[in-house]
PDB file of N, CA and C in Angstrom:
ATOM      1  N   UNK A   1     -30.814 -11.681  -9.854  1.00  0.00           N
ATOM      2  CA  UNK A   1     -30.332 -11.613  -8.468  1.00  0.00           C
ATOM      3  C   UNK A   1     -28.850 -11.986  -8.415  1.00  0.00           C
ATOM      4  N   UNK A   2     -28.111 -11.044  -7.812  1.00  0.00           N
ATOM      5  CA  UNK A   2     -26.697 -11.516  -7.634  1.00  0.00           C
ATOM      6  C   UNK A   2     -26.443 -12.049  -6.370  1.00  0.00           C
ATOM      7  N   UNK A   3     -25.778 -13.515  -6.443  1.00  0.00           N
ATOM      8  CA  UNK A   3     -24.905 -14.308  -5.504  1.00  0.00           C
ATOM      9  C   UNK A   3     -23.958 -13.497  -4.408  1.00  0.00           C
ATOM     10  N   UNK A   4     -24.040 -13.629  -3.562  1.00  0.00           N
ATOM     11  CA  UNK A   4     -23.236 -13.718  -2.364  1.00  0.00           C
ATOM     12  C   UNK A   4     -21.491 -13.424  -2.654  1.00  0.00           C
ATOM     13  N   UNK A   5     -21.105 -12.374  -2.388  1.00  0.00           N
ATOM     14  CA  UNK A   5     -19.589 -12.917  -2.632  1.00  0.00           C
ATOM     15  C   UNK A   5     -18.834 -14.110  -1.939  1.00  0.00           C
ATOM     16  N   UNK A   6     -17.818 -14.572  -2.763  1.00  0.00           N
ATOM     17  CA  UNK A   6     -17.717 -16.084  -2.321  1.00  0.00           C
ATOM     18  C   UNK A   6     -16.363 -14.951  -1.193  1.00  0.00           C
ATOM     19  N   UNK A   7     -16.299 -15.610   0.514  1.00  0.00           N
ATOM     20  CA  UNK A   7     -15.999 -15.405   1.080  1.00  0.00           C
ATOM     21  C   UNK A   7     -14.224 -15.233   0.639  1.00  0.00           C
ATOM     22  N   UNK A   8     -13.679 -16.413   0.253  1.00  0.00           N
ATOM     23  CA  UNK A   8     -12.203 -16.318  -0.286  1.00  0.00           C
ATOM     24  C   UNK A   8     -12.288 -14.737  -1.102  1.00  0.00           C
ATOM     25  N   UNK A   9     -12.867 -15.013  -1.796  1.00  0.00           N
ATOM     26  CA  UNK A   9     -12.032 -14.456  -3.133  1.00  0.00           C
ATOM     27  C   UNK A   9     -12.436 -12.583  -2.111  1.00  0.00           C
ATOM     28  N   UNK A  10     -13.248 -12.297  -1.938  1.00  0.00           N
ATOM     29  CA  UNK A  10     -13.480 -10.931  -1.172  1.00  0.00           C
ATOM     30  C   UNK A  10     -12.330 -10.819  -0.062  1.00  0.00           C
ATOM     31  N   UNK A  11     -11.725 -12.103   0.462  1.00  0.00           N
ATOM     32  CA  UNK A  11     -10.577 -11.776   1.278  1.00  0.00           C
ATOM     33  C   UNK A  11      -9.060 -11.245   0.826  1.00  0.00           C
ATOM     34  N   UNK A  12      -9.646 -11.826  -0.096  1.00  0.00           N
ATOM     35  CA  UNK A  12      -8.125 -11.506  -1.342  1.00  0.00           C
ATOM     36  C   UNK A  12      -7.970 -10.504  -1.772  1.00  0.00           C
ATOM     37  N   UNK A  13      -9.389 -10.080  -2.454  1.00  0.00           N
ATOM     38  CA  UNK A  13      -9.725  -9.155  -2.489  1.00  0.00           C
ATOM     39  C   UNK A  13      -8.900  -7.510  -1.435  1.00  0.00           C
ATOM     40  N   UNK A  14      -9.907  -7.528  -0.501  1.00  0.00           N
ATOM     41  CA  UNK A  14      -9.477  -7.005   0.420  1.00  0.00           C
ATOM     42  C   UNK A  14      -7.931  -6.766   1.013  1.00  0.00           C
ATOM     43  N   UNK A  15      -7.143  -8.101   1.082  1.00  0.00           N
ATOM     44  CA  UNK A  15      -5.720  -7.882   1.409  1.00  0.00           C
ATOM     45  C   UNK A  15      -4.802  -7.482   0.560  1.00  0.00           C
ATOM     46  N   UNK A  16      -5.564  -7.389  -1.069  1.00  0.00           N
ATOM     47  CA  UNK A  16      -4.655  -7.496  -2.272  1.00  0.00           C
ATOM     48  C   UNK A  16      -4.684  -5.491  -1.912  1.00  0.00           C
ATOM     49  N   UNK A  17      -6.019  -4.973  -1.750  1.00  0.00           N
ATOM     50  CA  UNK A  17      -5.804  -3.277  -1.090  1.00  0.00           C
ATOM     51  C   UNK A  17      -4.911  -3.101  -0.075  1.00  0.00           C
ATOM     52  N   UNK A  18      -4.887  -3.905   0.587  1.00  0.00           N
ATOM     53  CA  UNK A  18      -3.749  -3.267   2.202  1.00  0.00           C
ATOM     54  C   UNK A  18      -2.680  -3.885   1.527  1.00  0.00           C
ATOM     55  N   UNK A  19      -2.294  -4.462   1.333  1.00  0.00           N
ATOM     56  CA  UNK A  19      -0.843  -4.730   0.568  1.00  0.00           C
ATOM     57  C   UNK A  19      -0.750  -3.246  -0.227  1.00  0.00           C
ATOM     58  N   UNK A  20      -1.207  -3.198  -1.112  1.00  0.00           N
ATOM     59  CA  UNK A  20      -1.243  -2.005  -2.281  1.00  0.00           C
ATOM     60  C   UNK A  20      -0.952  -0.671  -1.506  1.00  0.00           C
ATOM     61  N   UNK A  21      -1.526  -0.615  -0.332  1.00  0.00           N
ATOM     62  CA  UNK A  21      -1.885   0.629   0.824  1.00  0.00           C
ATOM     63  C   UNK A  21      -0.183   0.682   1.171  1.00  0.00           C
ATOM     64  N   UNK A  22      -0.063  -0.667   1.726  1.00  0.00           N
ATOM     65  CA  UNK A  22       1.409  -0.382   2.892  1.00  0.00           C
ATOM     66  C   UNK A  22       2.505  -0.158   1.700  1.00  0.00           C
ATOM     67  N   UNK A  23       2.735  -0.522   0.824  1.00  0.00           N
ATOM     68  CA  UNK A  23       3.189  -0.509  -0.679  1.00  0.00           C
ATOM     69  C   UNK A  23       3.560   0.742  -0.709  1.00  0.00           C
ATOM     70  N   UNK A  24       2.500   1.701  -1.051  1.00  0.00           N
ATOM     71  CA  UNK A  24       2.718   2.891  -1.383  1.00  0.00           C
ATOM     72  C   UNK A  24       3.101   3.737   0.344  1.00  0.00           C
ATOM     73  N   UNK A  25       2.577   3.446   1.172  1.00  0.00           N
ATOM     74  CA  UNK A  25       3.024   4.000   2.913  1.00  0.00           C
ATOM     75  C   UNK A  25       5.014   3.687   2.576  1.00  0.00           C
ATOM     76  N   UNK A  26       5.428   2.674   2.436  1.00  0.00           N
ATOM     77  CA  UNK A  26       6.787   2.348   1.884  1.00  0.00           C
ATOM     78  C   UNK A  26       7.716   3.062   1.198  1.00  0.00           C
ATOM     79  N   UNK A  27       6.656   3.520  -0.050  1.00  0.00           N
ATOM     80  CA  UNK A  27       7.556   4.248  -1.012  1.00  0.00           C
ATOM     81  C   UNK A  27       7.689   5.789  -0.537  1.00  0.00           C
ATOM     82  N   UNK A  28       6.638   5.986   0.262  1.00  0.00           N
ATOM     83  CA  UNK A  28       6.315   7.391   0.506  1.00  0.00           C
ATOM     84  C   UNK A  28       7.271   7.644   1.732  1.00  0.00           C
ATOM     85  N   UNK A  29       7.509   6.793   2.705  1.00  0.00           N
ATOM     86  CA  UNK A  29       8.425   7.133   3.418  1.00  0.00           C
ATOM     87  C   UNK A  29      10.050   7.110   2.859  1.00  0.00           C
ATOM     88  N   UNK A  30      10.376   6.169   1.933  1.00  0.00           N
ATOM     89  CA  UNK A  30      11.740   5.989   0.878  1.00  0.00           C
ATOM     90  C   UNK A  30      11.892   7.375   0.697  1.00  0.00           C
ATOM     91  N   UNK A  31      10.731   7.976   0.183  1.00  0.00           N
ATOM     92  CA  UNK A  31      11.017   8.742  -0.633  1.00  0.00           C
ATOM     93  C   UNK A  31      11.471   9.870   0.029  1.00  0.00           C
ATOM     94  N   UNK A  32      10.650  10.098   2.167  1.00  0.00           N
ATOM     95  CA  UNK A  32      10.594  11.206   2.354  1.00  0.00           C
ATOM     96  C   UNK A  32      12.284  11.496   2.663  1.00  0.00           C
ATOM     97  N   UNK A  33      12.478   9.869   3.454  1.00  0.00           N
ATOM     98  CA  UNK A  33      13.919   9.734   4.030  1.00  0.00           C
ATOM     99  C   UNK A  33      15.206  10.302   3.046  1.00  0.00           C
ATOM    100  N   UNK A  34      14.954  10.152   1.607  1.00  0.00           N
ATOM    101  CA  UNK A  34      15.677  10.247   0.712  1.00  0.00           C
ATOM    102  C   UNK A  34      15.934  11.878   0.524  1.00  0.00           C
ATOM    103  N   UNK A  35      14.654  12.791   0.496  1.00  0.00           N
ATOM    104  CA  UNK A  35      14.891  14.271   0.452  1.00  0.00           C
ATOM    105  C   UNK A  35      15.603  14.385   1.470  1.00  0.00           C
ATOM    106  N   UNK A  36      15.258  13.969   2.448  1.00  0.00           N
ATOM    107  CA  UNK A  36      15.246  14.305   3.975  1.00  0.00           C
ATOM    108  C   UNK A  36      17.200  14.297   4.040  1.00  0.00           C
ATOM    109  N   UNK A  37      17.580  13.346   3.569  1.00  0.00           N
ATOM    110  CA  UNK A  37      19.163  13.358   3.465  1.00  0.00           C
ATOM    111  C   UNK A  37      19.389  14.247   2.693  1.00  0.00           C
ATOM    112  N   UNK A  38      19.316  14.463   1.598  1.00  0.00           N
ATOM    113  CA  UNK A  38      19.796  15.112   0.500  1.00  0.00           C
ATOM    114  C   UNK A  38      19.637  16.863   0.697  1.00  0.00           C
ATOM    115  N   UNK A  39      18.563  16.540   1.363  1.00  0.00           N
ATOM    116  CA  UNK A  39      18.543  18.334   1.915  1.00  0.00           C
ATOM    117  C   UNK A  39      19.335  18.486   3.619  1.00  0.00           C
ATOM    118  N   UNK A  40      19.692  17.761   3.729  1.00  0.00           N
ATOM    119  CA  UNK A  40      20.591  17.811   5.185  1.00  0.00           C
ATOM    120  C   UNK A  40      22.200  17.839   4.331  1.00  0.00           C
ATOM    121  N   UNK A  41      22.373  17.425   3.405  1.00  0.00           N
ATOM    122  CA  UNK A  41      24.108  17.527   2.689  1.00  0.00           C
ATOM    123  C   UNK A  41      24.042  18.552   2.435  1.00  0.00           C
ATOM    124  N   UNK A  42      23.029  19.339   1.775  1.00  0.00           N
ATOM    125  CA  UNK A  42      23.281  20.981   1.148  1.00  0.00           C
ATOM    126  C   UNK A  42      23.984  21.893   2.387  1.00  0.00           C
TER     127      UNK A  42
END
């Protein structure tokens, strides 16, 4: 029989994904802003 997840560590868990999430939401906008100039100089 498996134990209960211990409440901490599943929170950590959990925020250690939305960190990871907004992380990549971050880079993905860097990145769009970055074409987004570079094709407005051409």
């Amino acid at each position: 029989m498996q134990l209960p997840p211990d409440p901490e560590t599943e929170r950590k868990r959990i925020q250690r994904g939305r960190n990871r999430a907004l992380g990549l939401i971050l880079v993905g906008l860097v990145v769009l802003f970055y074409l987004i100039t570079i094709a407005k100089m051409r």
